[in-house]
Protein backbone atom coordinates (compact mmCIF):
# COMPACT_ATOMS: atom_id res chain seq x y z
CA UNK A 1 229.24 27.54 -152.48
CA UNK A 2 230.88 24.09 -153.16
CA UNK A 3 230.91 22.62 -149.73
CA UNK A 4 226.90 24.39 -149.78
CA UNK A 5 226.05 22.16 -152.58
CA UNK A 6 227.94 19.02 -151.55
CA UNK A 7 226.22 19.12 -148.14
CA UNK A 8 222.93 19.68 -149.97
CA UNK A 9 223.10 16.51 -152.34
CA UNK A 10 224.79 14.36 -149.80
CA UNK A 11 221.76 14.91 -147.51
CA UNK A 12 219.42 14.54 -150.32
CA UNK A 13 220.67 10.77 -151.58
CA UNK A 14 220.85 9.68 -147.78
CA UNK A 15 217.34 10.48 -147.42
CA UNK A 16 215.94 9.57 -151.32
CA UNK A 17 218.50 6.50 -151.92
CA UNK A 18 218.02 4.93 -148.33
CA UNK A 19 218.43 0.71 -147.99
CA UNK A 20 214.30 0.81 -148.02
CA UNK A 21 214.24 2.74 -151.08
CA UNK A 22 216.94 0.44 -152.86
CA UNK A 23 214.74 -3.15 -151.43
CA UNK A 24 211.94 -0.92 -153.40
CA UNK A 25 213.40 -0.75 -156.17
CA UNK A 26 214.63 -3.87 -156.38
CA UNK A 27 210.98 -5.17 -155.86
CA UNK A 28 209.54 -3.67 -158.18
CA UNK A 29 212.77 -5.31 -160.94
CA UNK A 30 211.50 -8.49 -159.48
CA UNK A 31 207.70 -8.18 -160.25
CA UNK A 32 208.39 -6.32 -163.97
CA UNK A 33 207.54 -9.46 -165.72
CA UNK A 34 204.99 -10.95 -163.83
CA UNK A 35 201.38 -12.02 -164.78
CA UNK A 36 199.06 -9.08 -165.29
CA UNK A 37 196.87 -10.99 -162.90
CA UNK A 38 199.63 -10.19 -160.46
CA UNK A 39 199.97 -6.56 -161.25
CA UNK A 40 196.17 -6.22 -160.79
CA UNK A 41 196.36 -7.54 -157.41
CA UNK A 42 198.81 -5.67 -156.35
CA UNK A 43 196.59 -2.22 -157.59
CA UNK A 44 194.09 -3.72 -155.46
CA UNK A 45 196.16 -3.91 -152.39
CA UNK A 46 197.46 -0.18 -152.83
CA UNK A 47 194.30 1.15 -154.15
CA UNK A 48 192.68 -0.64 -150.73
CA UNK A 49 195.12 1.52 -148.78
CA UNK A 50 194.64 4.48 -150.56
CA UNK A 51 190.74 4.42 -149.64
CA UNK A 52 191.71 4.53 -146.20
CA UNK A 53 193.83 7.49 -146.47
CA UNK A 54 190.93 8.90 -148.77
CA UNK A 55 188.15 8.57 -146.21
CA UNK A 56 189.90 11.24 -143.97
CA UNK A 57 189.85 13.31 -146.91
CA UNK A 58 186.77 16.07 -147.54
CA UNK A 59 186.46 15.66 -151.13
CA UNK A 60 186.69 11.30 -151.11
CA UNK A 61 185.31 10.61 -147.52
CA UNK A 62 181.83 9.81 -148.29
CA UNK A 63 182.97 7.51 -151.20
CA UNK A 64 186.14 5.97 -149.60
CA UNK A 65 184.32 4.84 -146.78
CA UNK A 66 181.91 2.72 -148.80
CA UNK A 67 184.94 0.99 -150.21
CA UNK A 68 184.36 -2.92 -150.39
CA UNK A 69 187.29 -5.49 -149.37
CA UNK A 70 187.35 -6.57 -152.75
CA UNK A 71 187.04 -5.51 -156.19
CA UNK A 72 188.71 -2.20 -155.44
CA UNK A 73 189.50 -1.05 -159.41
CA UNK A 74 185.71 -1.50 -160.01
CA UNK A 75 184.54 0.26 -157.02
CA UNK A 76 187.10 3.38 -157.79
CA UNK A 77 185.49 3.90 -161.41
CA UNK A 78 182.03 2.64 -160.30
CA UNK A 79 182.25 5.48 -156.93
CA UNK A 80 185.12 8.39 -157.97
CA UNK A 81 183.95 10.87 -160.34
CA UNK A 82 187.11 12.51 -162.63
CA UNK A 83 188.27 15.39 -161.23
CA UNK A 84 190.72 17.83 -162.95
CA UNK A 85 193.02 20.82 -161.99
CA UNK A 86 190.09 23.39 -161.51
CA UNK A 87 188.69 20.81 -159.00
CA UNK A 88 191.72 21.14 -156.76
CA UNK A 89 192.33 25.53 -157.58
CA UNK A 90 188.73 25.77 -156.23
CA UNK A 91 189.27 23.61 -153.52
CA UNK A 92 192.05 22.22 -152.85
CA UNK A 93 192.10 21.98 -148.98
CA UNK A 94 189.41 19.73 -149.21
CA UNK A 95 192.08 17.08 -151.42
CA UNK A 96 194.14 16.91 -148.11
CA UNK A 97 193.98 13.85 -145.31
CA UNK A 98 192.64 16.06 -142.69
CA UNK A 99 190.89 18.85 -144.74
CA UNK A 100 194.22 21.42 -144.17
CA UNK A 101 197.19 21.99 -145.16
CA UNK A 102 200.11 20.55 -143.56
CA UNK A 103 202.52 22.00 -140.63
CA UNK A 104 205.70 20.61 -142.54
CA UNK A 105 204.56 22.18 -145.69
CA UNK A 106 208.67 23.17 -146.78
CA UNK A 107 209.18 19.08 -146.73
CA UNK A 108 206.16 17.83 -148.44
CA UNK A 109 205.07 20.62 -151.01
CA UNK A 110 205.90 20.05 -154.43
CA UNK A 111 204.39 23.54 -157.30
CA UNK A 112 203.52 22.96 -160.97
CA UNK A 113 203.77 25.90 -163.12
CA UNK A 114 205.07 24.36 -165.85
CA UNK A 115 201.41 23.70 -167.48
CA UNK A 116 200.42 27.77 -167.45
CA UNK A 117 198.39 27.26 -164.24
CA UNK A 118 200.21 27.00 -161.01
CA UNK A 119 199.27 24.57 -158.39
CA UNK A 120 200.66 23.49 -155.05
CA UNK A 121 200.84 19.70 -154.79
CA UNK A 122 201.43 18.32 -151.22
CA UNK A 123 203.13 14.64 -151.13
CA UNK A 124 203.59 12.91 -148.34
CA UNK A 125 207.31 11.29 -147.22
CA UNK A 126 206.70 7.74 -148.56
CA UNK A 127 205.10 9.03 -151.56
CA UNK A 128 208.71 11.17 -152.38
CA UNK A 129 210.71 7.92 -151.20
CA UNK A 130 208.87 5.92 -153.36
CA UNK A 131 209.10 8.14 -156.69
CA UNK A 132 213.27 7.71 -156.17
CA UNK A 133 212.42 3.88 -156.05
CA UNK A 134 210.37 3.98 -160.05
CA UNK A 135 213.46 6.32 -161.32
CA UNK A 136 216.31 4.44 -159.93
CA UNK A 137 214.58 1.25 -161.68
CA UNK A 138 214.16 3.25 -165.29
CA UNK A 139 217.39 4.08 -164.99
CA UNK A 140 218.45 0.38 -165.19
CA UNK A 141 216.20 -0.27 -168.10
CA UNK A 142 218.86 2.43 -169.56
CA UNK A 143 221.92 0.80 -168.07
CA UNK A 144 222.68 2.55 -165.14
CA UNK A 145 224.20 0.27 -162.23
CA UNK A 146 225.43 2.28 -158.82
CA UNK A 147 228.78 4.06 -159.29
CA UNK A 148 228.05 4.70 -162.83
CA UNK A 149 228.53 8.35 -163.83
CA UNK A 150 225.71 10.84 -164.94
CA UNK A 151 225.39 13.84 -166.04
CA UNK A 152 222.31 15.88 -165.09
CA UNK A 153 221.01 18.72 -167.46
CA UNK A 154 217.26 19.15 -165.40
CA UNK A 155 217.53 22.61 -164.09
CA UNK A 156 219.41 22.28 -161.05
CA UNK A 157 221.09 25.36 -159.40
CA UNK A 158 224.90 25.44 -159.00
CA UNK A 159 225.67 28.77 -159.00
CA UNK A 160 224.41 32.62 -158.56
CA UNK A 161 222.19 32.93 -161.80
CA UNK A 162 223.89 36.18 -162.26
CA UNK A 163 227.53 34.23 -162.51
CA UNK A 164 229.31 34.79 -165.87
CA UNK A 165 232.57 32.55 -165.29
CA UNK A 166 232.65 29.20 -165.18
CA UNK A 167 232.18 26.71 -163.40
CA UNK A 168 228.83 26.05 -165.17
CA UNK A 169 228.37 22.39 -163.31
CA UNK A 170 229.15 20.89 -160.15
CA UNK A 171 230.41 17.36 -159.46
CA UNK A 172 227.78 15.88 -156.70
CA UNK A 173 230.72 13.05 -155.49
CA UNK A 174 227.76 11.21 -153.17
CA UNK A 175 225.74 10.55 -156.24
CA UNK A 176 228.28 9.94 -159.01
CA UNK A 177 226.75 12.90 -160.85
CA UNK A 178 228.20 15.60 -162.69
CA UNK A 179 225.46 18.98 -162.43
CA UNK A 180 225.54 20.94 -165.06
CA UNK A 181 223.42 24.41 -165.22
CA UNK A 182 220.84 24.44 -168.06
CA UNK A 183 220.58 28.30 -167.36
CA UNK A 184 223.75 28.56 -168.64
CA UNK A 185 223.53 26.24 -171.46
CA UNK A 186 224.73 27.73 -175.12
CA UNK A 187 226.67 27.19 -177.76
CA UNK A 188 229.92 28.16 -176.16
CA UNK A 189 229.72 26.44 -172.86
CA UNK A 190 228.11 22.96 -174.26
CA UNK A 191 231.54 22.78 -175.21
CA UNK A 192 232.64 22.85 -171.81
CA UNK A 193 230.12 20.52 -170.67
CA UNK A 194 230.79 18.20 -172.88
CA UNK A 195 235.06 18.28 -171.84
CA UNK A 196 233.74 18.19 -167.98
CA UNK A 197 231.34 14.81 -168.79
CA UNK A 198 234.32 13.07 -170.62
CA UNK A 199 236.51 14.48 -167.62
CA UNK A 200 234.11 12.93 -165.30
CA UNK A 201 233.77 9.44 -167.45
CA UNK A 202 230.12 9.83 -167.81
CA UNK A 203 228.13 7.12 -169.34
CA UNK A 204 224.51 8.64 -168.81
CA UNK A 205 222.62 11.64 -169.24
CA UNK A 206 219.66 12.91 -167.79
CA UNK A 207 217.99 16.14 -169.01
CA UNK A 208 215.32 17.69 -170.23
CA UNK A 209 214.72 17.18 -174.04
CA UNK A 210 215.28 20.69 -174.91
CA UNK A 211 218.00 20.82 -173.12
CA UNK A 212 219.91 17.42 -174.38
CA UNK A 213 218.73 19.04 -177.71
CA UNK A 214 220.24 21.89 -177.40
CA UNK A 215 223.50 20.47 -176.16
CA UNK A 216 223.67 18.05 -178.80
CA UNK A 217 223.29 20.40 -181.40
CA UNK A 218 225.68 22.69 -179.80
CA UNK A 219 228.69 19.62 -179.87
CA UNK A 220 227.72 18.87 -183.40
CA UNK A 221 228.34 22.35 -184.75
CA UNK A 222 231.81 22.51 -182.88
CA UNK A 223 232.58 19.14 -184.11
CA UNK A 224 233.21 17.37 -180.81
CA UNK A 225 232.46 13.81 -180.44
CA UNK A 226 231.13 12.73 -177.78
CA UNK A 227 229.52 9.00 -176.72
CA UNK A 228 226.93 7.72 -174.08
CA UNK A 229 225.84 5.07 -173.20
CA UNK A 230 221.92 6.08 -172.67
CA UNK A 231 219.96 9.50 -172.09
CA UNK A 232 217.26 10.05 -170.48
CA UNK A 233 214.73 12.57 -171.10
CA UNK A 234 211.46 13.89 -169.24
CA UNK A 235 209.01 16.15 -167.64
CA UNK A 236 208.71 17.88 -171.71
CA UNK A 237 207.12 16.04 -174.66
CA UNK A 238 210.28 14.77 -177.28
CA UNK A 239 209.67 15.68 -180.42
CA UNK A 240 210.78 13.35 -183.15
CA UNK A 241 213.50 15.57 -184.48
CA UNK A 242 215.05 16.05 -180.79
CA UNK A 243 215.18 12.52 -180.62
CA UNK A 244 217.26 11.90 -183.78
CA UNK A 245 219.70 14.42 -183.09
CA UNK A 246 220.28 13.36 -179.57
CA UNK A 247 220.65 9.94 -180.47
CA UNK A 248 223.14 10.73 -183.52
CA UNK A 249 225.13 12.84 -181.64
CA UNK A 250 225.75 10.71 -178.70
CA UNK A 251 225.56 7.71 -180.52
CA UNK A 252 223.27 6.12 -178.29
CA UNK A 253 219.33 5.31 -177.58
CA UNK A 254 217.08 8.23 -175.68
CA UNK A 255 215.05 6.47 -172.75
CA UNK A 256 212.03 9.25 -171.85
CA UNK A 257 209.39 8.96 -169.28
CA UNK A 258 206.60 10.60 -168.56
CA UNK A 259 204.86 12.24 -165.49
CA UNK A 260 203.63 14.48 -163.83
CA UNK A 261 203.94 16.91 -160.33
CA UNK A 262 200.64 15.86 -159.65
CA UNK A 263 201.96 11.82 -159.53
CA UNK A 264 199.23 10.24 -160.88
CA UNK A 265 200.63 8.31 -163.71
CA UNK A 266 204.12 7.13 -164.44
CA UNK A 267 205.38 5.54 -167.97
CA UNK A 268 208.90 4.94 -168.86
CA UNK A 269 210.71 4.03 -172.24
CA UNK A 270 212.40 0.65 -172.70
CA UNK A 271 215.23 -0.17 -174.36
CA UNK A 272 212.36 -1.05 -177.54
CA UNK A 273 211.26 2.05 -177.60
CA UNK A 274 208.06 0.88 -176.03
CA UNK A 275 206.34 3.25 -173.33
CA UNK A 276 205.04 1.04 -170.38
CA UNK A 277 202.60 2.32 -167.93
CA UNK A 278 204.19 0.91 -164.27
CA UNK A 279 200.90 -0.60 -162.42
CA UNK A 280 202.30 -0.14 -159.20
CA UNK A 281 202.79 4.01 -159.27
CA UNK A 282 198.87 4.52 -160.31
CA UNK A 283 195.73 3.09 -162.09
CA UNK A 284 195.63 4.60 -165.05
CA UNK A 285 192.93 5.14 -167.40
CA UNK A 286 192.49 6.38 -170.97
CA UNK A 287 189.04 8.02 -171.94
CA UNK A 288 187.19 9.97 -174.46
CA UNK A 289 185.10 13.02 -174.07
CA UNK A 290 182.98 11.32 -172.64
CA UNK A 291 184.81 9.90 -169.86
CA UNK A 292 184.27 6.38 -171.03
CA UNK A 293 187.40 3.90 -171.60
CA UNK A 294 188.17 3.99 -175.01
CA UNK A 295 190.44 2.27 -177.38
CA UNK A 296 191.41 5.45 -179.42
CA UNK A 297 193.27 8.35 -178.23
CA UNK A 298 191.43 9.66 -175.37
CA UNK A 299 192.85 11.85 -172.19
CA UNK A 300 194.98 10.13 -169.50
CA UNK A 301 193.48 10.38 -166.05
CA UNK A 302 195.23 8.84 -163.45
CA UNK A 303 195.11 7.53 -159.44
CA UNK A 304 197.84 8.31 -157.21
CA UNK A 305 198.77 5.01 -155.14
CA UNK A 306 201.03 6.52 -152.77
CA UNK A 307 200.54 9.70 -151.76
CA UNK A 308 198.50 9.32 -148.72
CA UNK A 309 198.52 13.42 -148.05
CA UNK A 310 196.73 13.96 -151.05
CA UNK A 311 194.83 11.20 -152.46
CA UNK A 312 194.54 12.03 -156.36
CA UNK A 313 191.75 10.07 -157.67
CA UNK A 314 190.98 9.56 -161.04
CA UNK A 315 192.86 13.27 -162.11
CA UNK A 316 192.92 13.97 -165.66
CA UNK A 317 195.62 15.06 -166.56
CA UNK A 318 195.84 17.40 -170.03
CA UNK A 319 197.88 14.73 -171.87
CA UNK A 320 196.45 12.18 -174.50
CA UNK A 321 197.43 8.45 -175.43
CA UNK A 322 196.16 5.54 -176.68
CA UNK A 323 196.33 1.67 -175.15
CA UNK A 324 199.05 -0.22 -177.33
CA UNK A 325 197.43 -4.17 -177.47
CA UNK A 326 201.12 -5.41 -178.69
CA UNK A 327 203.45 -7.25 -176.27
CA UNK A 328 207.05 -5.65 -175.90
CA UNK A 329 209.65 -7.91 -176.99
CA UNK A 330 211.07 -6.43 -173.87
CA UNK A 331 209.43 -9.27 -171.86
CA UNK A 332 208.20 -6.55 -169.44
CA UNK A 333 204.11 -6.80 -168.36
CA UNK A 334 203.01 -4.20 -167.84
CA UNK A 335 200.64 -1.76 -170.10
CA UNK A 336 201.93 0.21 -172.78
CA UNK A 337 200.81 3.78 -174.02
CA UNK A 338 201.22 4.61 -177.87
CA UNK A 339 200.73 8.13 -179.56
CA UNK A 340 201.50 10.10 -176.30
CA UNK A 341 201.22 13.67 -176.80
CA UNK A 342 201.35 16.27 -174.02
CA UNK A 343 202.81 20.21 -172.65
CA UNK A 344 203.05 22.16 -175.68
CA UNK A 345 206.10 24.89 -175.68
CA UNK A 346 208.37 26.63 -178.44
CA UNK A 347 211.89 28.01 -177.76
CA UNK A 348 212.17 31.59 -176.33
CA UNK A 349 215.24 33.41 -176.62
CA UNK A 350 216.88 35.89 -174.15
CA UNK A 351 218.63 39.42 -174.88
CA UNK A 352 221.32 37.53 -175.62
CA UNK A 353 219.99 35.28 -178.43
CA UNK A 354 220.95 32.10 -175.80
CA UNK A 355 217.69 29.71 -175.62
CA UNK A 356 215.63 29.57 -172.41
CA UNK A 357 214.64 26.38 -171.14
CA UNK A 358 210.77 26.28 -171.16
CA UNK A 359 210.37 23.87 -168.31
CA UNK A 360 212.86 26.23 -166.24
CA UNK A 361 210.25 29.02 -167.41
CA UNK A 362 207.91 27.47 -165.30
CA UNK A 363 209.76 28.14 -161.59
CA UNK A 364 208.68 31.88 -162.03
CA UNK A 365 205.21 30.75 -161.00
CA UNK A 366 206.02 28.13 -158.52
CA UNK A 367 204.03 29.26 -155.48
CA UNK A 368 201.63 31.91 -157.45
CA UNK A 369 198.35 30.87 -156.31
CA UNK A 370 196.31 33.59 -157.12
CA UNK A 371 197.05 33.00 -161.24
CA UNK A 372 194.05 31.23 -163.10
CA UNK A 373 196.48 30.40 -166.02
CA UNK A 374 199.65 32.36 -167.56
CA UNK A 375 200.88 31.94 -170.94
CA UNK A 376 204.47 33.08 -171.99
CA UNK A 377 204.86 34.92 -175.40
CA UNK A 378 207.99 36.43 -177.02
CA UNK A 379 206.95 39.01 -179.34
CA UNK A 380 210.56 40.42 -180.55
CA UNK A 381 214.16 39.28 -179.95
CA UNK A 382 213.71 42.07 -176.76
CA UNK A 383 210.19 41.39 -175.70
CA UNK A 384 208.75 38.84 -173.90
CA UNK A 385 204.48 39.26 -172.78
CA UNK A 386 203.71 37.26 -170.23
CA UNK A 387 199.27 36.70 -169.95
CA UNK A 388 197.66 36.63 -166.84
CA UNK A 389 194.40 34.79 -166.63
CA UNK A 390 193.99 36.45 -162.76
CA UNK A 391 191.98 34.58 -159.96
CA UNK A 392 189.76 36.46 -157.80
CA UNK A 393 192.53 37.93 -155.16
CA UNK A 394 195.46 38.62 -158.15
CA UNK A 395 197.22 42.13 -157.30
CA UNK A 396 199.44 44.01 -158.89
CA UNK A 397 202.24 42.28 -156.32
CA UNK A 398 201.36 38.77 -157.82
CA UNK A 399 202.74 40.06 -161.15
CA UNK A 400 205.44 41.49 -159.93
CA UNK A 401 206.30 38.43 -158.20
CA UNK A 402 206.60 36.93 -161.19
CA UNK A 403 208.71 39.30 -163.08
CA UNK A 404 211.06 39.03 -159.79
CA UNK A 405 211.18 35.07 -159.71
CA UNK A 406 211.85 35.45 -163.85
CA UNK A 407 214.82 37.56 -163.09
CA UNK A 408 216.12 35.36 -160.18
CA UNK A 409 215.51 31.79 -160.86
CA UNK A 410 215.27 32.20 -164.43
CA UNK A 411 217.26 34.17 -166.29
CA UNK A 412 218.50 38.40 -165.74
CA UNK A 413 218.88 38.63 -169.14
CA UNK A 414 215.20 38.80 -170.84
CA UNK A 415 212.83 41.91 -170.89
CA UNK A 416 209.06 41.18 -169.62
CA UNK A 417 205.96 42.74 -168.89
CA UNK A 418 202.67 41.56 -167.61
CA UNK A 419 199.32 41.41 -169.50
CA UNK A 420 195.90 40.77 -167.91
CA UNK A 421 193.66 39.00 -169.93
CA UNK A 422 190.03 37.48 -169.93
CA UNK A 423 191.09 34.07 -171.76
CA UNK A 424 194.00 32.22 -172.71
CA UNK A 425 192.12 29.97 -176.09
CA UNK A 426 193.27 26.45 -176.60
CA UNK A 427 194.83 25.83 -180.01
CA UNK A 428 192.40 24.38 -182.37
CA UNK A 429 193.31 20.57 -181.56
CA UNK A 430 192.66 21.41 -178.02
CA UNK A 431 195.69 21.31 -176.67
CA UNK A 432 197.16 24.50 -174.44
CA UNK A 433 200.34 25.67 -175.52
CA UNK A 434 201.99 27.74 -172.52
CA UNK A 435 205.22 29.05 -174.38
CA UNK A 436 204.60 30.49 -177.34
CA UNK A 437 207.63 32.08 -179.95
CA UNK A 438 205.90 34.94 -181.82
CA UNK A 439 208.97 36.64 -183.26
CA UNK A 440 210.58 34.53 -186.15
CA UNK A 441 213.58 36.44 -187.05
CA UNK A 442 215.64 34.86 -183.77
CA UNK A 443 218.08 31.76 -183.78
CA UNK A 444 217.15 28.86 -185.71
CA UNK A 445 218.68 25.44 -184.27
CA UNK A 446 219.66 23.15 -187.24
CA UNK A 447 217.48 21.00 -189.48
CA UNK A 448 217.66 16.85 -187.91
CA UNK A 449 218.70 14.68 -190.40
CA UNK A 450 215.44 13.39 -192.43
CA UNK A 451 213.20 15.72 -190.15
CA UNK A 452 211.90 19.36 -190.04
CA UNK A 453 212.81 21.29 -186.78
């Protein structure tokens, strides 16, 4: 299983960490405090690009091939109307460069179920090559430099899910990373992840917030000290409290980011806490119910710039934010978001009483295409519901594909059954909350200093 896995990441980092990628990444370090006149230019230049890609594309071509040499972020809100995710579920074919799906499908597909409605995503090679280049050059803002140690708590395999011994992790010697398994996080075994990271001499964690959470919480209880030098956190929203008890317990600051499997929009925190909106990944736009810009909080709707396969344009996304007018004493141009608020998910428990990581929740529906939306519930420390919102060809097989991918890439230790149901309601701010705890006599983590869990 070892070798398996070292073969695995090795072949990953020589494709995502390639000299092109690295001159990428360095490029865009190099252009991070340049004029915003420069950063609009060089939208202009990828968004020209994109059009071409576009005009082979169904759903853009009639637009994209009107595009003008010039003026290209005018034209795209002038010409593109806003699409969202029912736009691509009812036709998503017609999103592709060449109005079908893809031969190499197993390189280039990417699934989101981590949002209640699942939704195949196709990205093309340079678009996946590039996304490598934006993290690598977060990860600097943090403090990483190459050969520096991580650990990586973002719901990586490394074992059979059934497994019960350790090892929990696996040390990925190609890219200086130490994987641990956030299936088998709990109280017991943070306490070996935390002996294997200071084994390991690592300086940096990456993870989902729930999941540093969780492990920071765990090393506080047993007393175990344990310093980083940064973590980074993404792909859920960080709540306040999470924050403060990662960065206590570490003794160290929390660098998140935000995107999304549709890569439309990319933001990353810098070492002010400030959450800047990198030009050069997509145009992004905030607007109000309207659809008009707006000053205020409004929805985030975002252009792709690289992904040539399928052209997002102006997506919105289900996440809100306002424009911050401020400069970042960071020196760093580019925009910055304020008030970001996004995926909405409690904590579920399993049989067990161990938590369940929502985001890893989500791989039970990767590749469920005939699910409108889904929404899981626990409803007793034994009982999880899980609502299906069914599209027009859902069997009974669809929803027993589900239960099977819960039990295999999730977790064998939780109890589920399907419901069918009409409607899945917003919550009365609008937002959609995906993962809902309904039984409140289950583990409670501990209270954040000066915050309420």
């Amino acid at each position: 299983m070892e070798f398996s896995l070292s073969l695995k990441y090795a072949g990953r980092h020589a494709f995502k960490r390639n000299p092109q990628v690295l001159r990428w990444r360095k490029e865009l370090v190099e252009r991070e405090r340049a004029m915003p006149e420069q950063h609009r230019a060089r939208q202009e230049t990828l968004l020209a690009r994109l059009f071409e890609s576009a005009a082979r594309t169904p759903a853009y071509e009639h637009a994209a091939k009107r595009a003008p040499s010039h003026h290209q972020l005018e034209f795209l809100r002038d010409a593109f109307p806003v699409i969202d995710k029912s736009s691509l579920l009812r036709e998503g074919e017609a999103y592709l460069a060449g109005g079908g799906v893809p031969w190499q499908r197993f390189t280039v597909a990417a699934t989101s179920g981590t949002t209640g409605t699942p939704l195949d995503v196709f990205r093309s090679l340079g678009s996946m090559l590039r996304e490598e280049a934006f993290h690598l050059q977060h990860w600097g803002w943090a403090g990483w430099q190459h050969g520096h140690h991580q650990a990586v708590l973002r719901g990586d395999r490394v074992g059979p899910i059934a497994r019960d011994r350790p090892p929990f992790w696996f040390w990925d010697s190609a890219g200086a990373q130490l994987v641990l398994s956030t299936r088998d996080l709990d109280e017991q075994r943070a306490v070996s992840f935390a002996e294997q990271m200071q084994r390991f001499g690592v300086t940096q964690l990456r993870a989902y917030p729930s999941a540093a959470y969780e492990l920071a919480t765990s090393i506080a209880r047993a007393g175990l000290t344990l310093r980083l030098g940064s973590v980074i956190t993404g792909s859920e929203m960080l709540y306040d409290f999470q924050r403060q008890r990662i960065e206590s317990v570490f003794r160290t600051r929390v660098f998140d980011f935000y995107g999304l499997a549709e890569r439309v929009a990319y933001a990353s925190e810098c070492q002010h806490g400030r959450m800047h909106v990198n030009p050069e990944y997509g145009v992004v736009e905030i607007l109000d119910e309207h659809d008009r810009p707006t000053q205020d909080v409004g929805t985030i709707v975002g252009t792709s710039l690289h992904n040539h396969l399928m052209p997002l344009i102006r997506y919105r996304t289900l996440d809100t934010a306002r424009w911050s007018p401020a400069p970042c004493p960071c020196g760093r141009t580019y925009p910055v978001i304020e008030n970001l608020s996004g995926r909405l998910a409690d904590q579920l428990f399993d049989l067990d009483g161990r938590p369940v990581n929502c985001t890893i929740i989500g791989f039970a529906f990767d590749g469920m295409r005939n699910i409108d939306k889904a929404q899981v519930v626990q409803t007793a420390h034994d009982s999880w519901v899980i609502r299906i919102v069914p599209g027009p060809r859902y069997t009974e097989s669809d929803g027993q594909g589900v239960l099977q991918k819960l039990a295999q890439e999730v977790s064998r230790r939780v109890r589920a059954r399907i419901e069918l149901v009409r409607e899945i309601p917003p919550l009365p701010s609008g937002k959609y909350q995906w993962v809902v705890q309904q039984w409140r006599t289950g583990p409670r983590p501990l209270a954040a200093a000066g915050a309420t869990a």
